[in-house]
C-alpha atoms as a PDB file:
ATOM      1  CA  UNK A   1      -0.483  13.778 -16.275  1.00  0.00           C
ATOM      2  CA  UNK A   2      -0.167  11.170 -18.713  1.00  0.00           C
ATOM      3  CA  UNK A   3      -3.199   8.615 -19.876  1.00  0.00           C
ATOM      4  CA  UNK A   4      -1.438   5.543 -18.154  1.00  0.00           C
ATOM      5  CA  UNK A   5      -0.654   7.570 -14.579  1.00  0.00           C
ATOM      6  CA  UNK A   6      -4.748   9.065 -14.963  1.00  0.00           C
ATOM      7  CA  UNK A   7      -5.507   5.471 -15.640  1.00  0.00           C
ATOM      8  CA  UNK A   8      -3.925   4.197 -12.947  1.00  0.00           C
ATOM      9  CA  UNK A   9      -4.615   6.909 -10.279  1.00  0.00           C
ATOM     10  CA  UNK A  10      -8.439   5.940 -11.201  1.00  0.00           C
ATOM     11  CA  UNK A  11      -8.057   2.316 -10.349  1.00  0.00           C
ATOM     12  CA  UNK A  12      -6.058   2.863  -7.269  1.00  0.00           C
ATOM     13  CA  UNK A  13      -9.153   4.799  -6.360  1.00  0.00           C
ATOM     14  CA  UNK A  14     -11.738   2.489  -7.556  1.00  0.00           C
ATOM     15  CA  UNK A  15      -9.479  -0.353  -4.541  1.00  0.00           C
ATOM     16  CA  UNK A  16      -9.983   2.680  -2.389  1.00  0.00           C
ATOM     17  CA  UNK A  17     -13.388   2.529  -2.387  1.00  0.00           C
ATOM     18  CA  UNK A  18     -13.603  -1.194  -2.110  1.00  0.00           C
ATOM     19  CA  UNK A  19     -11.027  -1.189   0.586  1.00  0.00           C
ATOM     20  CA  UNK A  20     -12.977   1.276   2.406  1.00  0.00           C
ATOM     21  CA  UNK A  21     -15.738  -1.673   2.604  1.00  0.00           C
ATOM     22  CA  UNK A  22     -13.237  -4.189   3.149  1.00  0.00           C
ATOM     23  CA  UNK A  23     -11.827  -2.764   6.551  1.00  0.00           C
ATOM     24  CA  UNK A  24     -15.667  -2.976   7.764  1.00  0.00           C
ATOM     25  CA  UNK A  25     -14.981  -7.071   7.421  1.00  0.00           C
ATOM     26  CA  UNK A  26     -11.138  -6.467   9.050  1.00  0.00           C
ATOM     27  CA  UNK A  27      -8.606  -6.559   5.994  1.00  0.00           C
ATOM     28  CA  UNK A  28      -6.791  -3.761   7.581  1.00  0.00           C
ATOM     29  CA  UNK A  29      -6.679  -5.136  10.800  1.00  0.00           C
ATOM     30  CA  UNK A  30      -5.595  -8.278   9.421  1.00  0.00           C
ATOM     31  CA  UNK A  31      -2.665  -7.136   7.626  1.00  0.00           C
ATOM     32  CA  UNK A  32      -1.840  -4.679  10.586  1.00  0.00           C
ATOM     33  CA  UNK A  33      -1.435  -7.555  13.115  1.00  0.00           C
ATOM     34  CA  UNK A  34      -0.068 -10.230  10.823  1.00  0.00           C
ATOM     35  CA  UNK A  35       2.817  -8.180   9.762  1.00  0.00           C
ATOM     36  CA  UNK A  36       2.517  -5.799  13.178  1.00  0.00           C
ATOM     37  CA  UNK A  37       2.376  -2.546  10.786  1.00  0.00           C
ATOM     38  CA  UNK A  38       1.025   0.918  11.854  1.00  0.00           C
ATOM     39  CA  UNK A  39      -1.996   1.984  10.331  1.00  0.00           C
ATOM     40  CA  UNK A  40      -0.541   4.257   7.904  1.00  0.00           C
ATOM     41  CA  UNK A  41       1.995   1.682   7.236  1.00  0.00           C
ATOM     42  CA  UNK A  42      -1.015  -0.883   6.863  1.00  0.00           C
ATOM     43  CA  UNK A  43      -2.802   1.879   4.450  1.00  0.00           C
ATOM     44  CA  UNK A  44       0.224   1.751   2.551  1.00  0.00           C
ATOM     45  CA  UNK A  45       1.094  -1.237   1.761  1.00  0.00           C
ATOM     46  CA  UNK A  46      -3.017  -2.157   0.729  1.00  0.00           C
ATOM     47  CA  UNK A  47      -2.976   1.010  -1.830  1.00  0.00           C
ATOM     48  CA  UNK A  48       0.476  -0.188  -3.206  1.00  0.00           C
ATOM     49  CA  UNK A  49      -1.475  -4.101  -3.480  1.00  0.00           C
ATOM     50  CA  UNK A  50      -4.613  -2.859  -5.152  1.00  0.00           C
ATOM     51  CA  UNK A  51      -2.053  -1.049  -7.953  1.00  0.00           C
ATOM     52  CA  UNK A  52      -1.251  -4.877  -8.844  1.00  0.00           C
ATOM     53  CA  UNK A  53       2.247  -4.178  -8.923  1.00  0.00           C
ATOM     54  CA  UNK A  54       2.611  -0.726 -10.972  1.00  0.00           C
ATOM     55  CA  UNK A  55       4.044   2.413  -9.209  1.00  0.00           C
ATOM     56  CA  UNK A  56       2.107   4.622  -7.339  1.00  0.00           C
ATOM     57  CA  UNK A  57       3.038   7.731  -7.425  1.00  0.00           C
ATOM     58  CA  UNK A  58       4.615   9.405  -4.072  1.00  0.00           C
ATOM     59  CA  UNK A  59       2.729  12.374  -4.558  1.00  0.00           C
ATOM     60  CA  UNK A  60      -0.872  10.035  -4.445  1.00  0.00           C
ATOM     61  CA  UNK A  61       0.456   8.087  -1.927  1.00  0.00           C
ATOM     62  CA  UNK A  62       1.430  11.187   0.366  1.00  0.00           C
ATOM     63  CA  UNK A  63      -2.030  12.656  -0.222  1.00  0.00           C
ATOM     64  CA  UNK A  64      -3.784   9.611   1.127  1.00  0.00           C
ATOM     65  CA  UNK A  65      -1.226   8.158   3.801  1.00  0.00           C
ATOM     66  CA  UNK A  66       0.088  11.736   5.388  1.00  0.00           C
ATOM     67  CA  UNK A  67      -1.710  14.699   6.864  1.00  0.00           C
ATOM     68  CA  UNK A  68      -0.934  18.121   5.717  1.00  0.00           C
ATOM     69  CA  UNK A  69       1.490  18.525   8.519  1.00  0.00           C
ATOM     70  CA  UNK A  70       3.137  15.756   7.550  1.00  0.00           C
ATOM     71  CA  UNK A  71       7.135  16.529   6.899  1.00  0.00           C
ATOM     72  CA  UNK A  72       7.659  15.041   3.243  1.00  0.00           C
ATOM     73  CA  UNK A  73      10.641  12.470   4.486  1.00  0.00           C
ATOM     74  CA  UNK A  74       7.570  10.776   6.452  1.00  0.00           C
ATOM     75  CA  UNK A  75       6.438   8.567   3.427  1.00  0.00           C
ATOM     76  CA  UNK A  76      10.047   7.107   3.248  1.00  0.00           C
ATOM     77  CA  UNK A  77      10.257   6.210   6.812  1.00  0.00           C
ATOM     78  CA  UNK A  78       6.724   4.450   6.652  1.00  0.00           C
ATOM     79  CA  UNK A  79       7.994   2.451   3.206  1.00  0.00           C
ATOM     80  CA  UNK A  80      11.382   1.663   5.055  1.00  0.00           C
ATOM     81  CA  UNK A  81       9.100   0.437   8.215  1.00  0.00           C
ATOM     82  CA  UNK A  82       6.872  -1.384   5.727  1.00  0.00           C
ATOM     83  CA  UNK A  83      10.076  -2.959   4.183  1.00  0.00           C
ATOM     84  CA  UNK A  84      11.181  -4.228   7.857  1.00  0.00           C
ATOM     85  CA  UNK A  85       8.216  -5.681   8.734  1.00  0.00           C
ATOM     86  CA  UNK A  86       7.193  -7.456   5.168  1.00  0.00           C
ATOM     87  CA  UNK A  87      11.209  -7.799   3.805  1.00  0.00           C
ATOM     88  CA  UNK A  88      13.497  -6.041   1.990  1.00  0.00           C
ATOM     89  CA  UNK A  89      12.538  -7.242  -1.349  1.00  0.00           C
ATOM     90  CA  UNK A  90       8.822  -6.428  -0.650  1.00  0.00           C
ATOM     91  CA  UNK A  91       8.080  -2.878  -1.659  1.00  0.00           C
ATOM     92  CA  UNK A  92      10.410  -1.496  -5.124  1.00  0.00           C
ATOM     93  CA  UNK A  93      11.335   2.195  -6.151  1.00  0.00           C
ATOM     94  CA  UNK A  94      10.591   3.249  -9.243  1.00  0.00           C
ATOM     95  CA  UNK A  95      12.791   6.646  -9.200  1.00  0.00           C
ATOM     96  CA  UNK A  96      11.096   9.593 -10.693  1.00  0.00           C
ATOM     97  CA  UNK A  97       7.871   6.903 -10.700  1.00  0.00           C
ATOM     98  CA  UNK A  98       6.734   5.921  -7.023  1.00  0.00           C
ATOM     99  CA  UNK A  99       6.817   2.762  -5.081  1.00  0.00           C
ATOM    100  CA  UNK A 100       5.147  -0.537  -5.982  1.00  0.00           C
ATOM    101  CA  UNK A 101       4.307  -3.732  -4.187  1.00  0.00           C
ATOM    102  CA  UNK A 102       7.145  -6.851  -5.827  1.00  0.00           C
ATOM    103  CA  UNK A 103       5.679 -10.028  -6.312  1.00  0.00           C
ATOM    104  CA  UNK A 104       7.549 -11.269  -2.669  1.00  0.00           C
ATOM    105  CA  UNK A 105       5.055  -8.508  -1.212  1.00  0.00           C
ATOM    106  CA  UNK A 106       1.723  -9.327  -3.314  1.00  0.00           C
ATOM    107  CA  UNK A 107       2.117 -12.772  -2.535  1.00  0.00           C
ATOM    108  CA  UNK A 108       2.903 -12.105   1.051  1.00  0.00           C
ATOM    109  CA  UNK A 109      -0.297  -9.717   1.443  1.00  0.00           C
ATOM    110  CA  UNK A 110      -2.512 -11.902  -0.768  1.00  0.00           C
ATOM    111  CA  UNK A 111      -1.789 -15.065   1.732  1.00  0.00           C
ATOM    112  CA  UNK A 112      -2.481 -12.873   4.759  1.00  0.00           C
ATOM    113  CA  UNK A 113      -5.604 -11.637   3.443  1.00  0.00           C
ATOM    114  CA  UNK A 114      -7.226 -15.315   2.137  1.00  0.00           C
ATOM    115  CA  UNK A 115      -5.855 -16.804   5.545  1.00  0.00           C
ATOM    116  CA  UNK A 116      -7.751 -14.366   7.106  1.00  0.00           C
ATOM    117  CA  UNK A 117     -11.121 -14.740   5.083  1.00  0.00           C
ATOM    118  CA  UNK A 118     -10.319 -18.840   5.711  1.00  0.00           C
ATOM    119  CA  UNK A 119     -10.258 -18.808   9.443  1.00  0.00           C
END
């Protein structure tokens, strides 16, 4: 693995951690019935936000998202839900790279987590 993708990987878990106390205060619920996403869908889409708009590897995103009996097309058809709930231009492919959030979908998921902390 290269320095930027260990780099990365370790940040992505570092917003893990801090979205794990997050959904105590109801970030995941927030986004889940703003944008009417699934949980995984709703897991998604926060990993791919806390990345700050670099790829995340399918691979990381699999092993967090699926469970082991998970087929491997099931991470595209919870990005293509993701895409038809937040837009089409919300979540990019990086072929050979991952998926990352666009600036459409930061700025989409950033609003719907302030309005949340504002009402």
């Amino acid at each position: 693995m290269c320095d930027r993708c260990a780099a990365l990987e370790l940040q992505v878990e570092r917003y893990k951690r801090e979205l794990m106390l997050r959904d105590e205060d109801g970030s995941i619920i927030a986004i889940r019935r703003a944008h009417k996403l699934a949980p995984a869908e709703a897991r998604l889409v926060l990993i791919l936000y806390g990345a700050n708009g670099r790829p995340v590897s399918t691979r990381f995103l699999a092993d967090e998202i699926l469970s082991e009996e998970s087929y491997p097309e099931t991470l595209k058809v919870h990005v293509s839900r993701a895409r038809k709930r937040l837009g089409p231009d919300s979540i990019e492919t990086h072929f050979g790279q991952g998926y990352a959030l666009s600036a459409v979908g930061r700025a989409l998921i950033y609003r719907t987590l302030h309005m949340e902390e504002a009402a």
